[in-house]
Protein backbone atom coordinates (compact mmCIF):
# COMPACT_ATOMS: atom_id res chain seq x y z
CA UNK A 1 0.00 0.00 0.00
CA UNK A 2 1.59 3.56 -1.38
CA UNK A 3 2.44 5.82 1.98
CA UNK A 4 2.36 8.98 0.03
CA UNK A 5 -0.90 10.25 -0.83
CA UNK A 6 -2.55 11.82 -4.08
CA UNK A 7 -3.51 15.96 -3.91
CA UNK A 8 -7.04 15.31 -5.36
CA UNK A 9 -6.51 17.79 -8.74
CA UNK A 10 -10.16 19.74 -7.75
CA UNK A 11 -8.59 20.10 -4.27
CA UNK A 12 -5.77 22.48 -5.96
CA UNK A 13 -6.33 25.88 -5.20
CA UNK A 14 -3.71 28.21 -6.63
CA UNK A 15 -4.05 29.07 -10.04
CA UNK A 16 -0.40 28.22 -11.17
CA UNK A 17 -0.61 24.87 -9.79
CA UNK A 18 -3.73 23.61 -11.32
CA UNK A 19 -2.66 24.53 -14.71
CA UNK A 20 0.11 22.98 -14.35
CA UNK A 21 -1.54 19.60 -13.63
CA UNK A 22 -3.62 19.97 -16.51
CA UNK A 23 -0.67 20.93 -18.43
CA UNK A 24 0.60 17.48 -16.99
CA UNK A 25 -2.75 15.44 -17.70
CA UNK A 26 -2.47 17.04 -21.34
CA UNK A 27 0.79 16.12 -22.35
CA UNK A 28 1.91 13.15 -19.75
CA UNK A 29 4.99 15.05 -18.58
CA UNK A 30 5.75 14.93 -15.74
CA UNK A 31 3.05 12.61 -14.93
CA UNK A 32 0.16 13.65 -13.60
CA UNK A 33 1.25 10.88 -10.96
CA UNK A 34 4.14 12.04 -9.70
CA UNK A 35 2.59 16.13 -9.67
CA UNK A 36 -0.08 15.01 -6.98
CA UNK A 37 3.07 14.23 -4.51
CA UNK A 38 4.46 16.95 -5.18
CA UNK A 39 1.98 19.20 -5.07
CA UNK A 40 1.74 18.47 -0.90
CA UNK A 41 4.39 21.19 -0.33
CA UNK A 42 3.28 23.69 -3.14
CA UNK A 43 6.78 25.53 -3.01
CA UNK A 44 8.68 22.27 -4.22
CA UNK A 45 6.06 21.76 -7.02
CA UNK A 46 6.48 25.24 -8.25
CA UNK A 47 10.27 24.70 -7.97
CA UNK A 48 10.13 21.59 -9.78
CA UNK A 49 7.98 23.41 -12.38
CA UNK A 50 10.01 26.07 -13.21
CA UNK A 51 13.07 24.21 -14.89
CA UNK A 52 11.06 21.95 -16.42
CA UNK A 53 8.88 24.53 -18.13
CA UNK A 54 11.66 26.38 -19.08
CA UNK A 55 13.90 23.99 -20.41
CA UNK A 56 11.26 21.42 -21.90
CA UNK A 57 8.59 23.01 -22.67
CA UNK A 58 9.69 26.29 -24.05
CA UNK A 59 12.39 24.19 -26.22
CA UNK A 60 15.60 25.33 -24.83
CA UNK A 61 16.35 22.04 -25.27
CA UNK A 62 16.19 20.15 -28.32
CA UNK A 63 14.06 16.76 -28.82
CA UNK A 64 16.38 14.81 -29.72
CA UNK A 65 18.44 15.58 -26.26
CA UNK A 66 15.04 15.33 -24.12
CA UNK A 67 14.63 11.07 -25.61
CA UNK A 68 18.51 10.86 -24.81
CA UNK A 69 17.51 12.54 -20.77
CA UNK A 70 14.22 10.15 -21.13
CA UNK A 71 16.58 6.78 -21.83
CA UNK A 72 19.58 8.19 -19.17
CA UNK A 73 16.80 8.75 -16.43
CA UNK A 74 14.99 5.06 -17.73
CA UNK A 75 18.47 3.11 -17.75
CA UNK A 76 19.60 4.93 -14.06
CA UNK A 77 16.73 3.56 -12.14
CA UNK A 78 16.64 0.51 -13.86
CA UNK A 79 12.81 1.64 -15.56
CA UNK A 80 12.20 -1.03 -18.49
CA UNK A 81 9.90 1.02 -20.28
C-alpha cells in the first residue's frame, strides 16, 4: 500500500498549480502521478515546475536531447519502459 498520498486535482487551489496539472494530464509530462506528490508542499512543485517549463517546454532544449535525458533517467533507475 503507497504511503504517500494523491492531492485530489479539484482540491488544488492556486491558479499556477492547477494549470500545471492539466498541463501534466495534457501532455503526460511529468506525470500527472508524480505532480499530486508533489503538489503536498506547493513551493517544491512550483520549484520543480520552473526548470522543467523552461527547459522542456519552451524548447531550450532540443528533442532529440530530451529522448537521450528520457533513456539516461529510464536506464539509471533501472525503468524497463
Amino acid at each position: 500500500m503507497a504511503r504517500i498520498s494523491y492531492i485530489d486535482p479539484d482540491a488544488i487551489a492556486d491558479p499556477e498549480l492547477a494549470q500545471d496539472m492539466e498541463d501534466s494530464r495534457l501532455y503526460g509530462t511529468p506525470r500527472p502521478e508524480t505532480q499530486a506528490i508533489r503538489f503536498h508542499v506547493p513551493d517544491v512543485a512550483k520549484a520543480f515546475m520552473l526548470p522543467w517549463k523552461t527547459l522542456f517546454r519552451q524548447g531550450l532544449v532540443e528533442h532529440p536531447l530530451k529522448e537521450l535525458c528520457r533513456v539516461y533517467v529510464s536506464k539509471t533507475i533501472d525503468c524497463d519502459y
